[in-house]
PDB file of N, CA and C in Angstrom:
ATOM      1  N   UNK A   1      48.561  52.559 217.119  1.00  0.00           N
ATOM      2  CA  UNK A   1      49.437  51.607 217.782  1.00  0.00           C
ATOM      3  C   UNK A   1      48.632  50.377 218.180  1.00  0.00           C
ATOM      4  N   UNK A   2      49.135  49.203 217.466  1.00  0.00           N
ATOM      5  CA  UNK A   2      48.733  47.716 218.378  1.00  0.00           C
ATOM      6  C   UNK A   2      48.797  47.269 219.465  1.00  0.00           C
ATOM      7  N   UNK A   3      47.607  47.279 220.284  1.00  0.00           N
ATOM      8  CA  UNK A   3      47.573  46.771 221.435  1.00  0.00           C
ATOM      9  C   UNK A   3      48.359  45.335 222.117  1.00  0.00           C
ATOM     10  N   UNK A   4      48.640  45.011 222.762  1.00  0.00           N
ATOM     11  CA  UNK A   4      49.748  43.634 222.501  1.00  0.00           C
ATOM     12  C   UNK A   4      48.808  42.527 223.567  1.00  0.00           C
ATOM     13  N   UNK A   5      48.767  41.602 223.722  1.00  0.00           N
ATOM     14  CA  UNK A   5      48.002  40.514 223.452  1.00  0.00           C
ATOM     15  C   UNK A   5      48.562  40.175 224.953  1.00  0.00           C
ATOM     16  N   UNK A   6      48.114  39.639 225.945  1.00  0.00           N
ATOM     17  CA  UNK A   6      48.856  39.357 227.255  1.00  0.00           C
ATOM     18  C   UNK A   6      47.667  38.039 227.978  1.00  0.00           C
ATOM     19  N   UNK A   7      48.666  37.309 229.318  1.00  0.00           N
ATOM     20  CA  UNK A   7      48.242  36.103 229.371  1.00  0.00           C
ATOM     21  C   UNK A   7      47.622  36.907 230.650  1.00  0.00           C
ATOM     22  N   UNK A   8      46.331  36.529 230.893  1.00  0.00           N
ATOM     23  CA  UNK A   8      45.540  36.808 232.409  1.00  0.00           C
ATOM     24  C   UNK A   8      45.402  36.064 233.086  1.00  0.00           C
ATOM     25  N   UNK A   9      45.461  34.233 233.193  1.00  0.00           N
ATOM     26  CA  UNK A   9      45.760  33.642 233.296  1.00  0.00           C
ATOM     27  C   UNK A   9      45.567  32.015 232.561  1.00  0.00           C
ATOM     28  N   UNK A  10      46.561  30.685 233.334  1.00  0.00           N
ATOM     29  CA  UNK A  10      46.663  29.630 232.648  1.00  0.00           C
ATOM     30  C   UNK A  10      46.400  28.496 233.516  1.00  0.00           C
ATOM     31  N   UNK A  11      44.695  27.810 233.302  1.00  0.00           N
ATOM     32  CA  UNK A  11      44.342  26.768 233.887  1.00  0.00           C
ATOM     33  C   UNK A  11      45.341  25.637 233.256  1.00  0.00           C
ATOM     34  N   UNK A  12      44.581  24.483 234.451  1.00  0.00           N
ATOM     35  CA  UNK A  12      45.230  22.809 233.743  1.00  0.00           C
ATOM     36  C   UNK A  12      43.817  22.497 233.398  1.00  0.00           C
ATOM     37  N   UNK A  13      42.895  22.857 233.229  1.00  0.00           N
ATOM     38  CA  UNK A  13      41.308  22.288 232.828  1.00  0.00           C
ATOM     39  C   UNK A  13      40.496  24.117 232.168  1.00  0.00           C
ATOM     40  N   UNK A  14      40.050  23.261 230.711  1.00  0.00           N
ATOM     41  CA  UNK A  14      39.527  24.362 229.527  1.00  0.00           C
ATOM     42  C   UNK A  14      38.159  24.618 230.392  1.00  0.00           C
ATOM     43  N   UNK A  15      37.462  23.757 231.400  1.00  0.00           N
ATOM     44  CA  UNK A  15      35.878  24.497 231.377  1.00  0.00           C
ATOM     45  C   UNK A  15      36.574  25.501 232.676  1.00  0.00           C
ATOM     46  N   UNK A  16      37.652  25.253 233.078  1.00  0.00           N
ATOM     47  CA  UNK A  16      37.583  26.953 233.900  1.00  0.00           C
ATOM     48  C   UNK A  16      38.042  28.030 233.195  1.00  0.00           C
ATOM     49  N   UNK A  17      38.514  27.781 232.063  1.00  0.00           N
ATOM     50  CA  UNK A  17      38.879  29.174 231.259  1.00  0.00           C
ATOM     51  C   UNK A  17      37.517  29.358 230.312  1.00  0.00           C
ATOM     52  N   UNK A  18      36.448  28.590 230.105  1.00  0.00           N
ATOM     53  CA  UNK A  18      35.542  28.740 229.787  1.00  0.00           C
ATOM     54  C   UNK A  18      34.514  29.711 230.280  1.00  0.00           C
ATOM     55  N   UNK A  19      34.809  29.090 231.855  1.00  0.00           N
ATOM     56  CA  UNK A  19      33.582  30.080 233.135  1.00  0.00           C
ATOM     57  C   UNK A  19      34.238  31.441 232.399  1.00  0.00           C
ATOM     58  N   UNK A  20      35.505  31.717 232.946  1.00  0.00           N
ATOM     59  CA  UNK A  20      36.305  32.685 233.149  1.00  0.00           C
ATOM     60  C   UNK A  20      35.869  33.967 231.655  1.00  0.00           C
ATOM     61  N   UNK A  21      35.734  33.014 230.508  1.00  0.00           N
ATOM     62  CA  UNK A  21      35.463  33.788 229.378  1.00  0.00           C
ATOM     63  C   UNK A  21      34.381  34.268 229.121  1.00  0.00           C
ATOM     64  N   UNK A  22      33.514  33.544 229.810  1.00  0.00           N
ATOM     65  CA  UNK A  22      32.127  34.001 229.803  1.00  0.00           C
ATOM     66  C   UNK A  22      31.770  35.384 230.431  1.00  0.00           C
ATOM     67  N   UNK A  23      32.776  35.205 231.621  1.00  0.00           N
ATOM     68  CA  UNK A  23      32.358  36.080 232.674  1.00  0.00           C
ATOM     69  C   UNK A  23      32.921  37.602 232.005  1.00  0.00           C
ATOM     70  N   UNK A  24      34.603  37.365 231.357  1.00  0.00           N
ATOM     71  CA  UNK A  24      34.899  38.618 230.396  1.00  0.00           C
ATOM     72  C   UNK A  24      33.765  38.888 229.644  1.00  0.00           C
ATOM     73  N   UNK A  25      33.076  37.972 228.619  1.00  0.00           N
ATOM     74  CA  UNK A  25      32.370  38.776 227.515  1.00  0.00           C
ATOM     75  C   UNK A  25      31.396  39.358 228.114  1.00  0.00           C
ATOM     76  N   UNK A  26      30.545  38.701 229.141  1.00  0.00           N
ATOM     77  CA  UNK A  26      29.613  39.764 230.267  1.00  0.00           C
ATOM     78  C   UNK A  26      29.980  41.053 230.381  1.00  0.00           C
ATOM     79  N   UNK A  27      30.966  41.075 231.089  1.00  0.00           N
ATOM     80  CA  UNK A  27      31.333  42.657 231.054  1.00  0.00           C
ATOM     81  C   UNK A  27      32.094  43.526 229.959  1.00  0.00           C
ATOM     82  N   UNK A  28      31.766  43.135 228.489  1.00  0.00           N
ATOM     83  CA  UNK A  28      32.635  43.659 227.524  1.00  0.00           C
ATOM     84  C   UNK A  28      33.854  43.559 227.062  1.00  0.00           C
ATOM     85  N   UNK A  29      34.590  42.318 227.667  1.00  0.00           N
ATOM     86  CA  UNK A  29      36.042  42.348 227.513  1.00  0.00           C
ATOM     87  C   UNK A  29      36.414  41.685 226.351  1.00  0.00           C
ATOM     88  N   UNK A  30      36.889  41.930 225.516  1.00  0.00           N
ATOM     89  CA  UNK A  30      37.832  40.285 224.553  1.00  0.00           C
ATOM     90  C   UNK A  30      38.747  39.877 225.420  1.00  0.00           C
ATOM     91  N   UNK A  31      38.458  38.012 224.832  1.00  0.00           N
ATOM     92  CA  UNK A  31      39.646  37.750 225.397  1.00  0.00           C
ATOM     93  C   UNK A  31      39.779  36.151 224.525  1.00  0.00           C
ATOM     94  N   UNK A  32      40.826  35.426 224.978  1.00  0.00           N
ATOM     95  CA  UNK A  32      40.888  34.193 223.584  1.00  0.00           C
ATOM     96  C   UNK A  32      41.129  33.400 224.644  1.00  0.00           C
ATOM     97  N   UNK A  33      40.465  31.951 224.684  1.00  0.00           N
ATOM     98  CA  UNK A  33      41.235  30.841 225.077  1.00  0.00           C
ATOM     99  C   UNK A  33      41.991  30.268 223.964  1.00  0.00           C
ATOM    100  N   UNK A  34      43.398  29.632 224.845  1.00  0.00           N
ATOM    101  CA  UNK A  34      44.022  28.765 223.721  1.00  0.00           C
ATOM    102  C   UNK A  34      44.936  27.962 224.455  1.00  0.00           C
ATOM    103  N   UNK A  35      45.251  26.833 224.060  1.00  0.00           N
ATOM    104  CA  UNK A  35      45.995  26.011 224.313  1.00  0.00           C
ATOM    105  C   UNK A  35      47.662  25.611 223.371  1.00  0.00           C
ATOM    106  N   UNK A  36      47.878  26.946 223.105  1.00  0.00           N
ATOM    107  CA  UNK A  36      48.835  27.097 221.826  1.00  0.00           C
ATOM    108  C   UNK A  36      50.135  27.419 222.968  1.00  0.00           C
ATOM    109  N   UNK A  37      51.128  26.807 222.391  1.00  0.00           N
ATOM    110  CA  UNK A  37      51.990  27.180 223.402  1.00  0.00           C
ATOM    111  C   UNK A  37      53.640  27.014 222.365  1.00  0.00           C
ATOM    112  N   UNK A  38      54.883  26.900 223.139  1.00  0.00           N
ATOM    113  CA  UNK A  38      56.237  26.917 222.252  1.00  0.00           C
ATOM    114  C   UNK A  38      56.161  25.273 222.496  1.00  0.00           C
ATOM    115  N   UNK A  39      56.582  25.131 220.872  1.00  0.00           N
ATOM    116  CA  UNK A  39      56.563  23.880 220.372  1.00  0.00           C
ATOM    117  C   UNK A  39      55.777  22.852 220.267  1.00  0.00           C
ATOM    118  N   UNK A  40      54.619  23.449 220.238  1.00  0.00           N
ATOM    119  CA  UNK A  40      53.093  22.462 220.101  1.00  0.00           C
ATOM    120  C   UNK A  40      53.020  21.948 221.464  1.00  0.00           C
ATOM    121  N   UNK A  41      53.322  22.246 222.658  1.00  0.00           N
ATOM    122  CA  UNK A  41      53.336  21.200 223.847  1.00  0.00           C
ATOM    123  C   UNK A  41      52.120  21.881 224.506  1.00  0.00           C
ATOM    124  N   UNK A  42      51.516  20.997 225.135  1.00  0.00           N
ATOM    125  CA  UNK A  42      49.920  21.603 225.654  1.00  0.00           C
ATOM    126  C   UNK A  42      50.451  21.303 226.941  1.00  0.00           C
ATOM    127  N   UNK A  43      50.434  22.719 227.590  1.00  0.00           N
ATOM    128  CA  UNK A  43      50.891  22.973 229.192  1.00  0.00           C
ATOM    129  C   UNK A  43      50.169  23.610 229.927  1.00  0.00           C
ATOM    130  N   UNK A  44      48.954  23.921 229.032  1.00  0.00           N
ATOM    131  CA  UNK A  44      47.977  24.421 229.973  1.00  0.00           C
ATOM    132  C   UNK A  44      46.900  25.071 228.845  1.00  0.00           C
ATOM    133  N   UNK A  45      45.681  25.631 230.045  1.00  0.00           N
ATOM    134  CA  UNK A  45      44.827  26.706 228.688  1.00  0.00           C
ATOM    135  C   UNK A  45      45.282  28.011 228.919  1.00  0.00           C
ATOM    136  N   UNK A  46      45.263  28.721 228.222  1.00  0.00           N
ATOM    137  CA  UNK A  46      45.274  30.286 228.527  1.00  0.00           C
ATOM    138  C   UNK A  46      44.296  31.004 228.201  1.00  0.00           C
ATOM    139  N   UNK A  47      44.160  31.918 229.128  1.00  0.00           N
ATOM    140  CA  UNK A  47      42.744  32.859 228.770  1.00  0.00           C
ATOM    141  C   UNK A  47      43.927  34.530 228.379  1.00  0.00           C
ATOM    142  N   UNK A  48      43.716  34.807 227.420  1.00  0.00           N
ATOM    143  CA  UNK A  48      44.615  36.260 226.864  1.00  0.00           C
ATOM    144  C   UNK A  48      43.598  37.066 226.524  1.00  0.00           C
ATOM    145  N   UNK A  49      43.777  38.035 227.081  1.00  0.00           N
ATOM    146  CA  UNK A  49      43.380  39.283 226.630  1.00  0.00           C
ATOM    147  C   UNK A  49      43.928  40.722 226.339  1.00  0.00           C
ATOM    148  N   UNK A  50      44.053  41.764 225.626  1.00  0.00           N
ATOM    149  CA  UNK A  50      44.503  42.815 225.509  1.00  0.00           C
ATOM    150  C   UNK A  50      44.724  43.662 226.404  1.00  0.00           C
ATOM    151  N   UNK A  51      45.994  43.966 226.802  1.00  0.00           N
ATOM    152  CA  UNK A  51      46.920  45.276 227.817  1.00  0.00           C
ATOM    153  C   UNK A  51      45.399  45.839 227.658  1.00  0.00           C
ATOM    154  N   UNK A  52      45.150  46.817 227.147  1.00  0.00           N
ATOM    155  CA  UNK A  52      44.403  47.906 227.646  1.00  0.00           C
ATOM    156  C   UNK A  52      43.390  47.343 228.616  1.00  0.00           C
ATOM    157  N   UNK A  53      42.557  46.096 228.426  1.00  0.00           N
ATOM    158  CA  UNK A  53      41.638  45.905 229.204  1.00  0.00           C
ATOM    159  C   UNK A  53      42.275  44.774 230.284  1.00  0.00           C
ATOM    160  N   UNK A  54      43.650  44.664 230.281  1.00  0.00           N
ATOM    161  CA  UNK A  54      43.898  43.733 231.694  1.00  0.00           C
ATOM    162  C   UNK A  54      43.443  44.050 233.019  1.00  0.00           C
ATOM    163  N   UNK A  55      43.037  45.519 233.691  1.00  0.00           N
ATOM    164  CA  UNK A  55      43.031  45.879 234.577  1.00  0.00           C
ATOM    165  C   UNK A  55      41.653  45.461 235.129  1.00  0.00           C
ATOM    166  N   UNK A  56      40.899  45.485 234.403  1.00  0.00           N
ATOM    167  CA  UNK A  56      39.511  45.307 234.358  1.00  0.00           C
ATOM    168  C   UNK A  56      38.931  43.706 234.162  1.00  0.00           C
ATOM    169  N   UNK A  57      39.911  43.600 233.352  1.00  0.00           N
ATOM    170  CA  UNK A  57      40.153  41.612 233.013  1.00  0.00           C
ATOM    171  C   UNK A  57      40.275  41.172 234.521  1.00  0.00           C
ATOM    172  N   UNK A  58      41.784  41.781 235.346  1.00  0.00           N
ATOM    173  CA  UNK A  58      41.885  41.224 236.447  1.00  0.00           C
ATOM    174  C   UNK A  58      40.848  41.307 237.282  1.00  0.00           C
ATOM    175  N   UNK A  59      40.164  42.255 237.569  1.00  0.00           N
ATOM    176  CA  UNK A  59      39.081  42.221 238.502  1.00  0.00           C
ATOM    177  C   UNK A  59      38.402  41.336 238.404  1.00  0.00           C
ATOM    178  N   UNK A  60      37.478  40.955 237.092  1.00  0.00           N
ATOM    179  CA  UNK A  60      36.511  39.747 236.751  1.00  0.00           C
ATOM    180  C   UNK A  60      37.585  38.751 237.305  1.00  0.00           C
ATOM    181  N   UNK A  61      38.783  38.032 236.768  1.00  0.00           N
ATOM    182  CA  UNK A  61      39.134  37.113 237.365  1.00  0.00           C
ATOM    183  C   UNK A  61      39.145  36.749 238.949  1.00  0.00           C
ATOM    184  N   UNK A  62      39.324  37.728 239.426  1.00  0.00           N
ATOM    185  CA  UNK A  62      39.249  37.791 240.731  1.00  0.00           C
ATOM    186  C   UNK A  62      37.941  37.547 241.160  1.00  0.00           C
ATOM    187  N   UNK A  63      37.657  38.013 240.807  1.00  0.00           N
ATOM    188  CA  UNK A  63      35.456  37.574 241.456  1.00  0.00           C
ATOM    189  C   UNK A  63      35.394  35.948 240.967  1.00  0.00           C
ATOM    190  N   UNK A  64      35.755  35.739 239.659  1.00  0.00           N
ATOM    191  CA  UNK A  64      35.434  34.758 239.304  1.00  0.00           C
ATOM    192  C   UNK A  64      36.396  33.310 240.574  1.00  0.00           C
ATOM    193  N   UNK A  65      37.587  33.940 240.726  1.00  0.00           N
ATOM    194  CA  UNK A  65      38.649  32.735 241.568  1.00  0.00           C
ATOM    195  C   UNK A  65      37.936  32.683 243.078  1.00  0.00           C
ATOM    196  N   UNK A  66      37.295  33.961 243.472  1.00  0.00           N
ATOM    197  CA  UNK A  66      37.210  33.872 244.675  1.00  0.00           C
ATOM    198  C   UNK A  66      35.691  33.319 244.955  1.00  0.00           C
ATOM    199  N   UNK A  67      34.909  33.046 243.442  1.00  0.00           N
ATOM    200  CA  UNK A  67      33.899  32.051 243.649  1.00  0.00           C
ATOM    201  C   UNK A  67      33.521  30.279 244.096  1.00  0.00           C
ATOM    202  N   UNK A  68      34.805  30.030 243.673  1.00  0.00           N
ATOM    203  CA  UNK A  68      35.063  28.649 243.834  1.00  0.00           C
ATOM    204  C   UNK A  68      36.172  28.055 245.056  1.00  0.00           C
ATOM    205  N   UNK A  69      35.681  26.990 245.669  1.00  0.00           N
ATOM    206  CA  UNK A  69      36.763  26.698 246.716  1.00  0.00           C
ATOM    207  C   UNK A  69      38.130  26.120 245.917  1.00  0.00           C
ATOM    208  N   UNK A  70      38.030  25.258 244.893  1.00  0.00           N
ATOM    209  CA  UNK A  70      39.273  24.202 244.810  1.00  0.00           C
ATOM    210  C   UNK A  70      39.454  25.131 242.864  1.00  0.00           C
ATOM    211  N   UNK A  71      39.518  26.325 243.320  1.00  0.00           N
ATOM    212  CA  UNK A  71      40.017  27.273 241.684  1.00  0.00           C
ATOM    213  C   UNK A  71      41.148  27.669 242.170  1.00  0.00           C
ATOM    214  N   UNK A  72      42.447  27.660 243.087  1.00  0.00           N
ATOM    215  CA  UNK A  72      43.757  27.629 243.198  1.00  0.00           C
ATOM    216  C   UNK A  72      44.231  26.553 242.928  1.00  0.00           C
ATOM    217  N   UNK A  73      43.749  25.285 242.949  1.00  0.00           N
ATOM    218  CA  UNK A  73      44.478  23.736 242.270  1.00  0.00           C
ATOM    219  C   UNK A  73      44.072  23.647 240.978  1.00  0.00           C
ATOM    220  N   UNK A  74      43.189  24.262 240.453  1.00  0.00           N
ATOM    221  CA  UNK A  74      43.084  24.245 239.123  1.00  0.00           C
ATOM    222  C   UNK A  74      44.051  25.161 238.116  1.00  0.00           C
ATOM    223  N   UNK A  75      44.768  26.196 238.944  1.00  0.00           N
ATOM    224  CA  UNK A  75      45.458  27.510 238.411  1.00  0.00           C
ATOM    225  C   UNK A  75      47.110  26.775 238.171  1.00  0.00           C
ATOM    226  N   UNK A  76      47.530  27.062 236.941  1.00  0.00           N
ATOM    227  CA  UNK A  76      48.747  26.564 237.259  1.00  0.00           C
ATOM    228  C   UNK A  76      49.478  27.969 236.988  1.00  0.00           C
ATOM    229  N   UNK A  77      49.295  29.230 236.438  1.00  0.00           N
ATOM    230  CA  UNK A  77      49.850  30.691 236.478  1.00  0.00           C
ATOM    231  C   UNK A  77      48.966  31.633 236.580  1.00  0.00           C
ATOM    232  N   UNK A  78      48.943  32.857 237.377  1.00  0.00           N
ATOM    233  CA  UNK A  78      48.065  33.918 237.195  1.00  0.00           C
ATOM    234  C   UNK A  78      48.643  34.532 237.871  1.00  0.00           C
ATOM    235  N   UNK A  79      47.945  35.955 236.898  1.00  0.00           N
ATOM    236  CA  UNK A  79      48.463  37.653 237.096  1.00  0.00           C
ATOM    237  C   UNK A  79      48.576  37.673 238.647  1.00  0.00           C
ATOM    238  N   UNK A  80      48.146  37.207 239.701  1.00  0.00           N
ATOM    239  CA  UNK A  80      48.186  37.380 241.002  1.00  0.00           C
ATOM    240  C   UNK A  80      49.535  36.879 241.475  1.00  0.00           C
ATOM    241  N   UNK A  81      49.955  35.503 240.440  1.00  0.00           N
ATOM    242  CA  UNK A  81      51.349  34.916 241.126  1.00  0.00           C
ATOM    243  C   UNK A  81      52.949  35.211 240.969  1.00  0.00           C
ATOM    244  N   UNK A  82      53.528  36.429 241.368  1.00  0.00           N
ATOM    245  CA  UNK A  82      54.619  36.762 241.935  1.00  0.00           C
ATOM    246  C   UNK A  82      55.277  36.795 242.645  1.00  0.00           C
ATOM    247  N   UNK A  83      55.561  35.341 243.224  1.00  0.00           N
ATOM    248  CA  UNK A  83      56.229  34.591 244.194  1.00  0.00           C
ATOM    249  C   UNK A  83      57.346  34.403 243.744  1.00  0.00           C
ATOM    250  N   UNK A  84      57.905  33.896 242.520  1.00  0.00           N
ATOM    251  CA  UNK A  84      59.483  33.827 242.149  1.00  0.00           C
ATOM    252  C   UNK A  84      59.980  35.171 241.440  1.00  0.00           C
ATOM    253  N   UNK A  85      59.116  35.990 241.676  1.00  0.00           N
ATOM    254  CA  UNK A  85      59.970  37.280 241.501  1.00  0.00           C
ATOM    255  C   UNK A  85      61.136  37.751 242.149  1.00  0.00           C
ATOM    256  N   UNK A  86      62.081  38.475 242.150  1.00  0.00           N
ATOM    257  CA  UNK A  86      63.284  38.964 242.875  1.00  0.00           C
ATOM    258  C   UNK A  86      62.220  40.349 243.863  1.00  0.00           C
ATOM    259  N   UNK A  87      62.484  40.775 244.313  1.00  0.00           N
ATOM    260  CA  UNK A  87      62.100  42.035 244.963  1.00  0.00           C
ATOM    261  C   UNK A  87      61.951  43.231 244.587  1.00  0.00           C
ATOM    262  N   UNK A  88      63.168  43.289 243.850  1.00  0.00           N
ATOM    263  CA  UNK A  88      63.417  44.820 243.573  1.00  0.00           C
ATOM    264  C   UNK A  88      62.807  44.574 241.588  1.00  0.00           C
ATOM    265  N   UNK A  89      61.985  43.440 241.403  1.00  0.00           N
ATOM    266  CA  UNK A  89      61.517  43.475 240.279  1.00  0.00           C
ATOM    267  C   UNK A  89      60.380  44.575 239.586  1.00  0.00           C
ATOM    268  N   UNK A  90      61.248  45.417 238.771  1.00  0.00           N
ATOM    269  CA  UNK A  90      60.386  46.083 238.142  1.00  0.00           C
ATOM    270  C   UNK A  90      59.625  45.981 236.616  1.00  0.00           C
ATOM    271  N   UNK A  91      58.214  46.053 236.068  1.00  0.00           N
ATOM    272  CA  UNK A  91      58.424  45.294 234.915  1.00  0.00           C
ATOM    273  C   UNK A  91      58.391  46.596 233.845  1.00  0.00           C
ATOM    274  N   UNK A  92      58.518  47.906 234.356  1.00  0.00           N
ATOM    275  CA  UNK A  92      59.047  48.887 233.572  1.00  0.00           C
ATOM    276  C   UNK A  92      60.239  48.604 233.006  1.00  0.00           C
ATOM    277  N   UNK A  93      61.232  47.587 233.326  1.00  0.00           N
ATOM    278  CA  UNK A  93      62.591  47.224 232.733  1.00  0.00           C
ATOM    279  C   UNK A  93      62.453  46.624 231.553  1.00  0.00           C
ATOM    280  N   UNK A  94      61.087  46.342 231.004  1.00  0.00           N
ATOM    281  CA  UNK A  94      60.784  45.329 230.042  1.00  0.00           C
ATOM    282  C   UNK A  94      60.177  46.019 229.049  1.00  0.00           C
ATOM    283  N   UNK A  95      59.396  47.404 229.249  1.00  0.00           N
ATOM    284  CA  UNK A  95      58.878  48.196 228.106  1.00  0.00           C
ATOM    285  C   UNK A  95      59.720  48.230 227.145  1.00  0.00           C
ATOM    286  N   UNK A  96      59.113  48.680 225.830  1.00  0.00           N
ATOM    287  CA  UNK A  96      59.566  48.855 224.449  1.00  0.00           C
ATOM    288  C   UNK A  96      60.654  50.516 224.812  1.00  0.00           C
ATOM    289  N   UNK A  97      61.526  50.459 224.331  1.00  0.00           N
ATOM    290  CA  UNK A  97      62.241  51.713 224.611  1.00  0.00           C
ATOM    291  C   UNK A  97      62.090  52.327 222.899  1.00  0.00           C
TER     292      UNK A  97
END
């Protein structure tokens, strides 16, 4: 089974998804920057890496965000931000059945 490809998060500036990638391949992770998005529109970078190693992805990100003072104005999405979620959001509703 193919592992499926997921966003860990999406700067507005490539040298912080740069730090950020560095810091994955340190600890063994893949992961891709890209600036590929729907309809050629560049809305940000993304750093993606593979479901299996998100859990572990997130941690590095986390060390890495909580290194810098002004790395929340640089963030325009990340795995941490679930603020316009509903409440009772579950994302088991979204698995492959």
């Amino acid at each position: 089974m193919e592992d499926k490809i997921v966003t860990l998060v999406k700067y507005r500036y490539p040298y912080r998804a740069e730090i950020l990638k560095a810091r994955l391949q340190e600890e063994g992770i893949d992961c891709i920057v890209t600036t590929e998005s729907a309809f050629s529109l560049v809305d940000g970078v993304k750093v993606l890496v593979l479901q299996k190693d998100f859990e572990r992805a997130l941690k590095v990100y986390r060390q890495v965000r909580d290194l810098y003072d002004t790395h929340s104005k640089d963030v325009i999405e990340d795995a941490d931000d679930d603020s316009d979620l509903p409440e009772d959001f579950d994302e088991g509703d979204f698995e492959d059945k």
